[in-house]
N, C-alpha and C. Protein backbone atom coordinates (compact mmCIF):
# COMPACT_ATOMS: atom_id res chain seq x y z
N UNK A 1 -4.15 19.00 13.55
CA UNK A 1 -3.80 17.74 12.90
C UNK A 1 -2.86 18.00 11.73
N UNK A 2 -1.87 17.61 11.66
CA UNK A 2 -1.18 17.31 10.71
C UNK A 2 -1.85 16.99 9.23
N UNK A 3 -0.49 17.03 8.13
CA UNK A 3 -0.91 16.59 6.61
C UNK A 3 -0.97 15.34 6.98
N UNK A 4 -2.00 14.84 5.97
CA UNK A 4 -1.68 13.28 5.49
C UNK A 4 -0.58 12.97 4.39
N UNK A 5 -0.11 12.50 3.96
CA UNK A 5 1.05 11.84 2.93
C UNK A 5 0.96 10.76 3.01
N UNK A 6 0.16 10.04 1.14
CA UNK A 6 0.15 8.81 0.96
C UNK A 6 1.80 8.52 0.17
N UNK A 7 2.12 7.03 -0.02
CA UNK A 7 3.62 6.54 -0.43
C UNK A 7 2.80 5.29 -1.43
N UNK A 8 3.07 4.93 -2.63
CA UNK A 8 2.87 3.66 -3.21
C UNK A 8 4.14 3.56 -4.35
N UNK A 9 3.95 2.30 -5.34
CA UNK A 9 4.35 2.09 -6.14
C UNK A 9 4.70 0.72 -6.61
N UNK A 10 4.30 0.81 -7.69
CA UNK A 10 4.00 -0.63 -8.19
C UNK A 10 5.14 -1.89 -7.28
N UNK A 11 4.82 -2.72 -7.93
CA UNK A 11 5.56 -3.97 -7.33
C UNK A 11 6.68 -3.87 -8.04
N UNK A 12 8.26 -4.03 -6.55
CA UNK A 12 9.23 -3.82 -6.91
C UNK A 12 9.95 -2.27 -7.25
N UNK A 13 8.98 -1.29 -6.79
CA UNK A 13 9.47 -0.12 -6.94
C UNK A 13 10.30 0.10 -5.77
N UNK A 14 10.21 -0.67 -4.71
CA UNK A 14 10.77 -0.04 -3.42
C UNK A 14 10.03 1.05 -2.62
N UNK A 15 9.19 0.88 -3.14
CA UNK A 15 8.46 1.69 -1.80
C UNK A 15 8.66 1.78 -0.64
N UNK A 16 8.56 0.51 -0.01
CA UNK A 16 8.64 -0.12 1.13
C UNK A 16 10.28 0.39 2.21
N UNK A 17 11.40 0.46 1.26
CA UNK A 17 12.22 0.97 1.23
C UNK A 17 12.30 2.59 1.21
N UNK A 18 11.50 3.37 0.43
CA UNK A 18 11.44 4.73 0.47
C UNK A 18 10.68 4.88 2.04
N UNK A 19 9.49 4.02 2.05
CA UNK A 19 9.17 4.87 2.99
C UNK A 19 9.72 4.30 4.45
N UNK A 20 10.63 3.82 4.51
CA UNK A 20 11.78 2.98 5.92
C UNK A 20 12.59 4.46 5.88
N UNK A 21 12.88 5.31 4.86
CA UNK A 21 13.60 6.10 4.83
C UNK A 21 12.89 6.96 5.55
N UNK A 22 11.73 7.67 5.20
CA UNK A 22 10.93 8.67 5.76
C UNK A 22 10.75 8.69 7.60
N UNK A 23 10.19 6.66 7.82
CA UNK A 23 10.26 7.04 8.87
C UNK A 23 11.42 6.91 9.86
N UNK A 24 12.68 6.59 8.80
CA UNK A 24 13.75 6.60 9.87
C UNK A 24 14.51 8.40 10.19
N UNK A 25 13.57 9.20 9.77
CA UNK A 25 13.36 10.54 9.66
C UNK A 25 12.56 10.81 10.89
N UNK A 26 11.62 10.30 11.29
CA UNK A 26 10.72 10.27 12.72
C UNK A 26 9.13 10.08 12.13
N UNK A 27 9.31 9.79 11.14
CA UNK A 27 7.56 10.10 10.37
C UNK A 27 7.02 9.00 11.39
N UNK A 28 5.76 9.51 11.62
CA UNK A 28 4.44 8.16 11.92
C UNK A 28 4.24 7.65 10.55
N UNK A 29 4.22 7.04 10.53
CA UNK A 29 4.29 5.31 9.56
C UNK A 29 2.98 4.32 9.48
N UNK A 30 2.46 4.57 8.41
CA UNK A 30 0.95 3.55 8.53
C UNK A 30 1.10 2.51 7.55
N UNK A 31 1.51 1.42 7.51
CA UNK A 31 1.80 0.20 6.55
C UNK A 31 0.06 -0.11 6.38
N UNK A 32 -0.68 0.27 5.97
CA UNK A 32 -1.82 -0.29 5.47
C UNK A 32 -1.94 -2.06 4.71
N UNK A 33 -1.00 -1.72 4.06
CA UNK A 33 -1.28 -3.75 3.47
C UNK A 33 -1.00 -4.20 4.74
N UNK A 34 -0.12 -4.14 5.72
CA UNK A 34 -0.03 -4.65 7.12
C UNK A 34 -1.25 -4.57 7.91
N UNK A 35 -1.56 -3.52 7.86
CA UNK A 35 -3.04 -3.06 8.64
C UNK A 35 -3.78 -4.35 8.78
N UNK A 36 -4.31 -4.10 7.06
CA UNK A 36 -5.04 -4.73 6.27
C UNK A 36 -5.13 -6.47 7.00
N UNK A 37 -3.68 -6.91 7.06
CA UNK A 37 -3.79 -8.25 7.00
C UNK A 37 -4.17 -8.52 9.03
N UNK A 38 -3.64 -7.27 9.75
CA UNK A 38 -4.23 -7.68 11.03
C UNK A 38 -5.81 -7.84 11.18
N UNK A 39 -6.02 -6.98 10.66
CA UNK A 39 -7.66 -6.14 10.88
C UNK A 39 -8.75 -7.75 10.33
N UNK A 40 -7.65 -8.28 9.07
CA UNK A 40 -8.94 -9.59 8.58
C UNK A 40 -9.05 -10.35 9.86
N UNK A 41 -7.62 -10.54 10.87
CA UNK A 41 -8.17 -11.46 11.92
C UNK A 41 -8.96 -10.78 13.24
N UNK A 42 -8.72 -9.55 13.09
CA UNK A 42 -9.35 -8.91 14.78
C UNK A 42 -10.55 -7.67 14.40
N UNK A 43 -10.72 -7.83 13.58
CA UNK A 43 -12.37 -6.86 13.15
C UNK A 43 -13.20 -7.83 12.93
N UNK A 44 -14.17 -7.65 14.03
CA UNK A 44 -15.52 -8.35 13.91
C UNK A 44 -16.68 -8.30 12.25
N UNK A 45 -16.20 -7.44 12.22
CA UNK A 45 -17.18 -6.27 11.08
C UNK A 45 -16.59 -7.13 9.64
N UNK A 46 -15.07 -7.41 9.73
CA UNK A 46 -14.57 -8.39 8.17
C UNK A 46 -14.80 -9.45 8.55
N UNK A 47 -14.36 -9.84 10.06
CA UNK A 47 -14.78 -11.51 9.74
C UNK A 47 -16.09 -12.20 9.53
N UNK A 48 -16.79 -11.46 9.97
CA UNK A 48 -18.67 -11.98 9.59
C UNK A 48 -18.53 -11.52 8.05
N UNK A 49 -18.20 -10.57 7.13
CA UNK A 49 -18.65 -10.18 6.00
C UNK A 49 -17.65 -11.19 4.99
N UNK A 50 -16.75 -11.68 5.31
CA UNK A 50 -15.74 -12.44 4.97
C UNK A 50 -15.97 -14.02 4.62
N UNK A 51 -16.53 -14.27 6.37
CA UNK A 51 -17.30 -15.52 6.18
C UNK A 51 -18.77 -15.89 5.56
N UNK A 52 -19.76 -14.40 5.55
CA UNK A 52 -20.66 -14.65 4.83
C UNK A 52 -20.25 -14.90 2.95
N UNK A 53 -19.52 -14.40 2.78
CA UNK A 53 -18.57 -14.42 1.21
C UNK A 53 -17.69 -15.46 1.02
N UNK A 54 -17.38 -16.10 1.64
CA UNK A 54 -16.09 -17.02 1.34
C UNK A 54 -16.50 -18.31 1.91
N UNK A 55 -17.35 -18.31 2.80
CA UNK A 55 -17.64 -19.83 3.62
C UNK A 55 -16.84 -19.47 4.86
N UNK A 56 -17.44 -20.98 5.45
CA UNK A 56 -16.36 -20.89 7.29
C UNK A 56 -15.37 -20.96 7.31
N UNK A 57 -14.85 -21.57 5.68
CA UNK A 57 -13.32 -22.47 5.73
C UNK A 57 -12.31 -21.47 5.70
N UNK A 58 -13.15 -19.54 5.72
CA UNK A 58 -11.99 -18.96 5.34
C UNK A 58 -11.41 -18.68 6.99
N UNK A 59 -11.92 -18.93 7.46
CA UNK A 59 -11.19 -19.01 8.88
C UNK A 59 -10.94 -20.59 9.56
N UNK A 60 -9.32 -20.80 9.78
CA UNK A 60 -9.06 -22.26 10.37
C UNK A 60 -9.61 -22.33 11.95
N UNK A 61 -9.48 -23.21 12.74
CA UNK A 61 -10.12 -24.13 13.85
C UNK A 61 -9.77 -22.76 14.98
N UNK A 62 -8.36 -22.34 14.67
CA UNK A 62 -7.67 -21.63 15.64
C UNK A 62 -8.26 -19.88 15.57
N UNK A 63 -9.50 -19.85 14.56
CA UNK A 63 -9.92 -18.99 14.44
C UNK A 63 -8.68 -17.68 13.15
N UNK A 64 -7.75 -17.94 13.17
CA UNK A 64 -7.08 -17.33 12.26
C UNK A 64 -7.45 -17.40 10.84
N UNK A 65 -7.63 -16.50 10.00
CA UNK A 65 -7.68 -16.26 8.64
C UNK A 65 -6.46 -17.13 7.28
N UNK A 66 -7.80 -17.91 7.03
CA UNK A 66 -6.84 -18.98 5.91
C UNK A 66 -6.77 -18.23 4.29
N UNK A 67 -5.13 -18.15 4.69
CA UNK A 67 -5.14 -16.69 3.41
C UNK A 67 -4.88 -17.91 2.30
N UNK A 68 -4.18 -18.87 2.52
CA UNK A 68 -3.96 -19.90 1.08
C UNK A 68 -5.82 -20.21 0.60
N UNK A 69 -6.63 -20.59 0.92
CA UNK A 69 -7.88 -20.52 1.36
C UNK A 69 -8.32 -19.40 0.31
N UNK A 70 -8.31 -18.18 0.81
CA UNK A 70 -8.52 -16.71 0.38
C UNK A 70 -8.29 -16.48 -1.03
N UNK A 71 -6.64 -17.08 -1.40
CA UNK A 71 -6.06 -16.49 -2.16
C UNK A 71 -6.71 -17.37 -2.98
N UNK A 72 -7.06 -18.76 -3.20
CA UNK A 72 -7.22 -19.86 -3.66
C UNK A 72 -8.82 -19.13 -4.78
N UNK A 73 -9.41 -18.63 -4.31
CA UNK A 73 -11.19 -17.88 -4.04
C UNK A 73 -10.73 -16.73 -4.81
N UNK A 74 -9.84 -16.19 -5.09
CA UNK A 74 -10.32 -14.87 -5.16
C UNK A 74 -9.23 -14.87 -6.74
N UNK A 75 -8.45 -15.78 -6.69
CA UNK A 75 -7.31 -15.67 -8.07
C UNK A 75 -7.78 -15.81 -9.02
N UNK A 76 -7.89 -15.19 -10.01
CA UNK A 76 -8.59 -15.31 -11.48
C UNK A 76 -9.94 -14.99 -12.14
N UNK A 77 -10.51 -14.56 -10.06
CA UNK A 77 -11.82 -14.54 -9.99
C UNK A 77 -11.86 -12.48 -9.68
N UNK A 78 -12.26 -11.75 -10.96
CA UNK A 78 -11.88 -10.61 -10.40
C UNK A 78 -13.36 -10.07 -9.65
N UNK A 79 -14.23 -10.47 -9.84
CA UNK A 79 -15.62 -10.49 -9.04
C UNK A 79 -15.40 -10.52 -7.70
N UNK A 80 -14.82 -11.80 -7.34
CA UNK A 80 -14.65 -11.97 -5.79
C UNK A 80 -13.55 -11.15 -5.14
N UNK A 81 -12.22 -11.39 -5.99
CA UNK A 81 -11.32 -10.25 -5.86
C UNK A 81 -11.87 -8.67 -5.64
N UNK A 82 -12.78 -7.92 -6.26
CA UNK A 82 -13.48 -6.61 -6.13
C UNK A 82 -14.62 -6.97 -4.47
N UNK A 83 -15.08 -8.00 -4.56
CA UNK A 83 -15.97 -8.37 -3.06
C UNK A 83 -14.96 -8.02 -2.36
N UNK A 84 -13.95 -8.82 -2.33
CA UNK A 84 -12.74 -8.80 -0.76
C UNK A 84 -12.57 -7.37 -0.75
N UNK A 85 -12.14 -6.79 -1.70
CA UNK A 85 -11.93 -5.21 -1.47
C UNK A 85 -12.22 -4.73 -0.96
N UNK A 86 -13.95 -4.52 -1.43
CA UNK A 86 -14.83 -3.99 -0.63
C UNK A 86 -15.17 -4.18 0.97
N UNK A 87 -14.81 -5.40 0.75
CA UNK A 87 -15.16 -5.67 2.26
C UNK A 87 -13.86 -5.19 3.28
N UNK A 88 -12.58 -5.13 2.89
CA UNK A 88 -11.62 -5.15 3.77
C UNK A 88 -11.23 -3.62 3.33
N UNK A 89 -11.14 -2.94 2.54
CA UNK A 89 -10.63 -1.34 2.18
C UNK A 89 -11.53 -0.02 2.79
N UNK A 90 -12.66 -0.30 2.97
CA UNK A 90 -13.03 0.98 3.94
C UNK A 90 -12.75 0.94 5.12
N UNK A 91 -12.59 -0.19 5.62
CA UNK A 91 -12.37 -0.04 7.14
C UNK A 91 -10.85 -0.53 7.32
N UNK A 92 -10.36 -0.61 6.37
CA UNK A 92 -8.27 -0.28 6.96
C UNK A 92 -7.96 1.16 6.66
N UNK A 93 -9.08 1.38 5.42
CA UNK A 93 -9.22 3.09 5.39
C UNK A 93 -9.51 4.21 6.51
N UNK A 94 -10.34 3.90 6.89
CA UNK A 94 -10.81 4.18 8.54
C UNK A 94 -10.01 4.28 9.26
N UNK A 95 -9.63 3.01 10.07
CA UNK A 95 -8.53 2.61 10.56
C UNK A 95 -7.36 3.26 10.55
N UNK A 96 -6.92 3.60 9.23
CA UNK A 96 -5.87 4.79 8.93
C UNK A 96 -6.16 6.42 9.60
N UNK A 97 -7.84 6.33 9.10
CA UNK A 97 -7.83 7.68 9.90
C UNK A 97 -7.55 8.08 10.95
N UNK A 98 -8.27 7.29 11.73
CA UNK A 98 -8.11 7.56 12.88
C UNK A 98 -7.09 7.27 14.01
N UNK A 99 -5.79 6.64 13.18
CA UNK A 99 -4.49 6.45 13.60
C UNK A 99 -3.89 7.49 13.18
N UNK A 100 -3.78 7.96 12.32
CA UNK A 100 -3.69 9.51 11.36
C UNK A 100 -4.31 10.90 12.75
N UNK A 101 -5.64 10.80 12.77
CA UNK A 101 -5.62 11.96 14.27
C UNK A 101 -4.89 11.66 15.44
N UNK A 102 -4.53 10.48 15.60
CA UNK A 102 -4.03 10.45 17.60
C UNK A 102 -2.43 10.97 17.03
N UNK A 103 -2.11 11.39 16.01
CA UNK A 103 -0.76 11.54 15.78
C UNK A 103 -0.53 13.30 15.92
N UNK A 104 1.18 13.09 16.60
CA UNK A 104 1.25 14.67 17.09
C UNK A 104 2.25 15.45 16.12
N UNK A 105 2.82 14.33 15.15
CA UNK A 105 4.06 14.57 14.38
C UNK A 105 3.35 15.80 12.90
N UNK A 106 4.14 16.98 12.62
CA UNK A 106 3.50 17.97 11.75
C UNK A 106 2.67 17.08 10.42
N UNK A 107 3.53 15.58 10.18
CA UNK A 107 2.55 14.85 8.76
C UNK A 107 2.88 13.78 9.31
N UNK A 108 1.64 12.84 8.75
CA UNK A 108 2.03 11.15 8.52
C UNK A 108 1.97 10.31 7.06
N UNK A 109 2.66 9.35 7.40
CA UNK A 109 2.70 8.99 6.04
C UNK A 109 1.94 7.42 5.98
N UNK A 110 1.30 7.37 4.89
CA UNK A 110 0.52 5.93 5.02
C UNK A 110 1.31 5.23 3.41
N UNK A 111 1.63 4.33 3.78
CA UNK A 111 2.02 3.23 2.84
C UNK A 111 1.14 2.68 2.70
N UNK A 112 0.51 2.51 1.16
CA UNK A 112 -0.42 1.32 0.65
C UNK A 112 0.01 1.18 -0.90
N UNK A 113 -0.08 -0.39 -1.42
CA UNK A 113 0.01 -0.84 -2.15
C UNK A 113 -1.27 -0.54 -3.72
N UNK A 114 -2.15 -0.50 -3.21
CA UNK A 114 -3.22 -0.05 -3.76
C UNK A 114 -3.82 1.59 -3.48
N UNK A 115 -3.14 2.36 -3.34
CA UNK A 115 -3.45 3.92 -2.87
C UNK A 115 -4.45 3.80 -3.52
N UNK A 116 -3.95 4.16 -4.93
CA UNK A 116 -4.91 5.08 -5.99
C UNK A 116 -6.06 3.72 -6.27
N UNK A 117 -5.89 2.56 -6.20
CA UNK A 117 -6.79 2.18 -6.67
C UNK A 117 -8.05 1.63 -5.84
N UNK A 118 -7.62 2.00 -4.46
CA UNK A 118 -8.59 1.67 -3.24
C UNK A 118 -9.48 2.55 -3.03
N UNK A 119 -8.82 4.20 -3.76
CA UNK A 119 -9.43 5.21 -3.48
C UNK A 119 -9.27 6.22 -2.48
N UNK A 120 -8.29 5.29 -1.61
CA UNK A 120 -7.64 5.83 -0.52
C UNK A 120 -7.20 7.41 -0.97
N UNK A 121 -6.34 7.86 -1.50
CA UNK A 121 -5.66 8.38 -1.94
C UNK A 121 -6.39 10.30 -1.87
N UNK A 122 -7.98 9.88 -1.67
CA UNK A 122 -8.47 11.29 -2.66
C UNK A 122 -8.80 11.61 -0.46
N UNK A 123 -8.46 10.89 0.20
CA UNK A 123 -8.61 11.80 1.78
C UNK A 123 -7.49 11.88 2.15
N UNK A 124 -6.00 11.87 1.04
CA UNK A 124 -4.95 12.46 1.53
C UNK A 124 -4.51 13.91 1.08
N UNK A 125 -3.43 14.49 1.58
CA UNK A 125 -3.34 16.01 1.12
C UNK A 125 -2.26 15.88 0.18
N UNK A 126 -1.47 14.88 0.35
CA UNK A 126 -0.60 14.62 -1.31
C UNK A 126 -0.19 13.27 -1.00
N UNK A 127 0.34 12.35 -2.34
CA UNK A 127 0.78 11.44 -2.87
C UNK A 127 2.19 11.19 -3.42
N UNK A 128 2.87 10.39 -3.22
CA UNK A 128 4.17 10.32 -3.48
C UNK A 128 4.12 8.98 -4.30
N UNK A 129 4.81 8.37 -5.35
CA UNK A 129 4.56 7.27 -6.33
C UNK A 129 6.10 7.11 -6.37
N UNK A 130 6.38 6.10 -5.82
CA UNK A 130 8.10 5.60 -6.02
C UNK A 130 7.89 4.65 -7.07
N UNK A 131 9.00 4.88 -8.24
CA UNK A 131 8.99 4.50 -9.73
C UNK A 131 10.57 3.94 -9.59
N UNK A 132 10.53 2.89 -10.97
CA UNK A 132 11.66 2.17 -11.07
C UNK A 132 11.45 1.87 -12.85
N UNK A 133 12.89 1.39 -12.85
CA UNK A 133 12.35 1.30 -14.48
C UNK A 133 11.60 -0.36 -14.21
N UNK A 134 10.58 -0.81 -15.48
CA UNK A 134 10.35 -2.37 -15.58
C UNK A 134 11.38 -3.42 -14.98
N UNK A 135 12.60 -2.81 -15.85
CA UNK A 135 13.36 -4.12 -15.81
C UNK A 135 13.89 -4.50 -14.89
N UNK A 136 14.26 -3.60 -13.84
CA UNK A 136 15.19 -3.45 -12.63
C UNK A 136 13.77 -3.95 -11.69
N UNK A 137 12.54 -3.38 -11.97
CA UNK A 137 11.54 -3.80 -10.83
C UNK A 137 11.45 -5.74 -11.03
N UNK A 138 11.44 -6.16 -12.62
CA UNK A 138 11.26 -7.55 -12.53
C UNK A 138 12.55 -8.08 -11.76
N UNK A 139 13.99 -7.62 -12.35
CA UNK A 139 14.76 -8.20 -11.31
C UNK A 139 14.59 -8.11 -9.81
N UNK A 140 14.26 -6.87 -9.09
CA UNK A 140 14.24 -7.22 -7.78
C UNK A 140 13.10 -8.01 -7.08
N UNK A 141 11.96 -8.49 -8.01
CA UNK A 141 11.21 -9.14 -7.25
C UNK A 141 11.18 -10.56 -7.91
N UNK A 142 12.15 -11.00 -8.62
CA UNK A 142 12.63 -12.23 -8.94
C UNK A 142 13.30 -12.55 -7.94
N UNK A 143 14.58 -11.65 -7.58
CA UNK A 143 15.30 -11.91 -6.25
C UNK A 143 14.65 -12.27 -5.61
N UNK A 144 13.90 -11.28 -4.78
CA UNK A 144 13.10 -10.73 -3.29
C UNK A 144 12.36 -12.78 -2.98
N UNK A 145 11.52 -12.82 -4.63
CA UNK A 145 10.52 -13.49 -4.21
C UNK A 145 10.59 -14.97 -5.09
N UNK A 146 11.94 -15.28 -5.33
CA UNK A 146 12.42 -16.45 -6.14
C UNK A 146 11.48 -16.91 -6.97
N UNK A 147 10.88 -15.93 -7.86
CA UNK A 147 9.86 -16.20 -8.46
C UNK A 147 10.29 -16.24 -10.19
N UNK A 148 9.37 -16.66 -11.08
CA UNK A 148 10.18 -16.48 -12.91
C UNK A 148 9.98 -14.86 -13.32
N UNK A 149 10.49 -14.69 -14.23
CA UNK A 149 9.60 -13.39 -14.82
C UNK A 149 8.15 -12.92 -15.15
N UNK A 150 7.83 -14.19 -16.10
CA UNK A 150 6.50 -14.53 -16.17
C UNK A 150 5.82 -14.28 -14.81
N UNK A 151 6.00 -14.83 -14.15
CA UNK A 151 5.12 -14.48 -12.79
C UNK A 151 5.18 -13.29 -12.14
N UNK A 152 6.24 -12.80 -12.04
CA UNK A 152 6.78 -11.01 -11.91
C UNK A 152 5.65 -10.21 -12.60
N UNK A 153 5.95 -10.69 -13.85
CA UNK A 153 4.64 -9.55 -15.02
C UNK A 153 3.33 -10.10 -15.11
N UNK A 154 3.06 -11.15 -14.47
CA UNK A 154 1.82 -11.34 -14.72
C UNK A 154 1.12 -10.13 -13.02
N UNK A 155 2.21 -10.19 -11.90
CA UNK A 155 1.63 -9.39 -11.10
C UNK A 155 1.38 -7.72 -11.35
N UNK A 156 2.27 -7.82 -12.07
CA UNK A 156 2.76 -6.18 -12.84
C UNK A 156 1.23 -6.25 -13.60
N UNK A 157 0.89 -7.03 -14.37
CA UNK A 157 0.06 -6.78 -15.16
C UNK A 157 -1.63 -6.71 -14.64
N UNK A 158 -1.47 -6.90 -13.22
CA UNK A 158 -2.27 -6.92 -12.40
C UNK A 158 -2.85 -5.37 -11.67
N UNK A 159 -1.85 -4.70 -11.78
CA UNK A 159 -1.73 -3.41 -11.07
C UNK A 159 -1.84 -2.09 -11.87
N UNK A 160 -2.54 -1.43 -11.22
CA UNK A 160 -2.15 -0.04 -12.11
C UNK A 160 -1.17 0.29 -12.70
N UNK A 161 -0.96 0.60 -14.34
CA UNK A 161 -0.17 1.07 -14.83
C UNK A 161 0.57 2.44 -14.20
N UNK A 162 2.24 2.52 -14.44
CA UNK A 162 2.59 3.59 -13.38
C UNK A 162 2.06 5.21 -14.17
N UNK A 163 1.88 4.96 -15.79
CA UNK A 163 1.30 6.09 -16.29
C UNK A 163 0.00 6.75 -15.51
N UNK A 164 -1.12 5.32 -15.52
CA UNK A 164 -1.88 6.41 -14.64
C UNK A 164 -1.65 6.62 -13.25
N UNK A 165 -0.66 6.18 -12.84
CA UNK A 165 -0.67 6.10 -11.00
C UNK A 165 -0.08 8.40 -11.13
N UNK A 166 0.87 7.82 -12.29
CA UNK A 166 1.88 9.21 -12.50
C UNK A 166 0.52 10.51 -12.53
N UNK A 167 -0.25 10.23 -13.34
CA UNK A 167 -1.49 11.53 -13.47
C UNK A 167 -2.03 11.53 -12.18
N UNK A 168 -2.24 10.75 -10.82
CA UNK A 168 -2.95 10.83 -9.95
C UNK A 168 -1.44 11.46 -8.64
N UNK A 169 -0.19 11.05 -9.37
CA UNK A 169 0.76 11.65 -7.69
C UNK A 169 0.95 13.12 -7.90
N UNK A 170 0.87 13.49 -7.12
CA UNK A 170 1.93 14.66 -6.45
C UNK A 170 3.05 15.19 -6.89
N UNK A 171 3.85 13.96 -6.37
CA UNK A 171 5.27 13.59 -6.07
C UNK A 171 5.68 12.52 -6.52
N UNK A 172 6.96 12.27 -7.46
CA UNK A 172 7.32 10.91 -7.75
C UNK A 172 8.98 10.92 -7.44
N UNK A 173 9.47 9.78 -6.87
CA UNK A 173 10.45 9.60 -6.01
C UNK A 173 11.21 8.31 -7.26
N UNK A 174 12.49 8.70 -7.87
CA UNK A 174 12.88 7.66 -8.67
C UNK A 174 13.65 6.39 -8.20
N UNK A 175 13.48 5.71 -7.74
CA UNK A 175 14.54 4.51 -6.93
C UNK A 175 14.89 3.43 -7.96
N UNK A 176 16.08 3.81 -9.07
CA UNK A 176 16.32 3.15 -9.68
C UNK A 176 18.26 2.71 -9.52
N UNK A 177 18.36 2.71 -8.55
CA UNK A 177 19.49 2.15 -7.77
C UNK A 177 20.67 2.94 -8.45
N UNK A 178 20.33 4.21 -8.86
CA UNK A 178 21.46 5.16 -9.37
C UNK A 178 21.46 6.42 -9.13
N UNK A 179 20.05 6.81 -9.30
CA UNK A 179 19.54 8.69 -8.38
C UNK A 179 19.56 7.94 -7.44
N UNK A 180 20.11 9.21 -6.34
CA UNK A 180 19.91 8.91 -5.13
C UNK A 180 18.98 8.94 -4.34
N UNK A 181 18.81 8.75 -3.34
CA UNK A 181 17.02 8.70 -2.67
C UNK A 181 17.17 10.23 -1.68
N UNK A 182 18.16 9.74 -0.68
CA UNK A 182 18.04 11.27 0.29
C UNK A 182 17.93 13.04 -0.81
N UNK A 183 18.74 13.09 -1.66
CA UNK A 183 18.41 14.36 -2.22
C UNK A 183 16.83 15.05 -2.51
N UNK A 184 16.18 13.23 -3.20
CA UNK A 184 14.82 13.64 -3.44
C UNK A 184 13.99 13.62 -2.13
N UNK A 185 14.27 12.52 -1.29
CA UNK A 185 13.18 12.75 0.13
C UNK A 185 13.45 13.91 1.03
N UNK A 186 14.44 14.46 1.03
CA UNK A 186 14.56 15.76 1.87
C UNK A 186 14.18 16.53 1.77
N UNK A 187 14.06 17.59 0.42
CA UNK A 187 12.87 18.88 0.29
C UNK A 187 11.67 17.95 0.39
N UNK A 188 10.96 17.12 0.01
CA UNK A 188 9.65 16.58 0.60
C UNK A 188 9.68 16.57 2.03
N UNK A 189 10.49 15.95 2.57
CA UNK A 189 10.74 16.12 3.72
C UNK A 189 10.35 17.65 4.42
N UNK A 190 10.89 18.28 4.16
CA UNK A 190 10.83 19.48 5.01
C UNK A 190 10.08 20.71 4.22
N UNK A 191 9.36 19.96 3.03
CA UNK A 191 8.04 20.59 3.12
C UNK A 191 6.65 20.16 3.35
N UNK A 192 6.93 19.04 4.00
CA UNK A 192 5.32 18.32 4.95
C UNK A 192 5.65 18.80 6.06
N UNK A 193 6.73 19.01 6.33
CA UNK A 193 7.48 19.81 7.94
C UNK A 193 6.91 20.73 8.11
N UNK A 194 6.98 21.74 7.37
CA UNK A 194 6.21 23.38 6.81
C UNK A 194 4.78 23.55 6.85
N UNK A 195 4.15 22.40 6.21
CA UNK A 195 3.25 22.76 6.31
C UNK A 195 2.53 23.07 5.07
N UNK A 196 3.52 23.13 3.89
CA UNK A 196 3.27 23.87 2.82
C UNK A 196 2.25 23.35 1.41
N UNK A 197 1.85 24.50 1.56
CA UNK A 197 0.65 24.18 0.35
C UNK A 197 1.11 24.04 -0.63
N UNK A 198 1.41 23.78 -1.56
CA UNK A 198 1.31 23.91 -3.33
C UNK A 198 0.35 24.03 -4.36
């Protein structure tokens, strides 16, 4: 079996973007927040623990998961917010694993939004943290998400600070639309290739 290699970074770092790079390299590719949002509608195991926590209403007529619903329940509320966690993060964790063994490629890489703070992070063999400065991250997710600033930083202010994300990576990848990206992903690159310890 191959390394594992986790990818995060705050909102607006481009992650999402770093790691399009990796796997347009050939990496197996695990979008976990994607996971995440299939698994609430087709795991038996979240939707009973979901609906015992949230009521019936969190699922509509068509049986699909009512995320306005969800989001509505869980905003402001960090109690219920820490419930959903629990209920939906070990088993996209899982899930990862064992998409992680059927793989033949020397490493894979799992994208999650919450690495370090899901916990995910401590059953990988290294961590990569794509960083941006503040200001450039509020602009691109003002763009991205036609949203104010205020609302930008109130999500920022939601998330792990990148200081401590920085004491928990590995590896930090700068995507501040001036270093370039291939120089830094290539020796990473072709030392998950290797094999190599540090």
């Amino acid at each position: 079996m191959g390394m594992k290699i986790g990818i995060t970074g705050g909102i607006g770092s481009g992650k999402s973007y770093v790691a399009r790079i990796f796997k347009a390299l050939g990496v197996p590719f695990y979008d976990a927040d994607r996971e995440a949002k299939e698994l609430m509608n087709s795991s038996s195991v979240i939707r009973e623990a979901l609906t015992q926590e949230f009521g019936t209403e969190v699922y509509n007529q068509e049986g699909d998961l009512n995320r306005s619903y969800l989001a509505s329940r869980v905003f402001r509320d960090q109690d219920k917010l820490d419930k959903l966690n629990a209920i939906v993060h070990p088993i996209v964790i899982q899930h990862g694993e064992d998409w992680a063994l059927s793989q033949t490629f020397p490493y894979t890489l799992k994208e999650a939004a919450l690495l370090f703070e899901s916990g995910s992070y401590k059953k990988l063999d290294y961590t990569i943290l794509v960083t941006a400065p503040l200001e450039i991250r509020i602009t691109r997710v003002m763009q991205r998400d036609a949203i104010t600033r205020e609302e930008v930083l109130n999500r920022v202010d939601k998330q792990m600070p990148d200081e401590e994300k920085l004491k928990l990576a590995d590896f930090t990848v700068l995507n501040d639309g001036v270093d370039e990206l291939l120089p830094q992903i290539l020796p990473l690159h072709q030392q998950f290739l290797e094999g190599l310890k540090v």
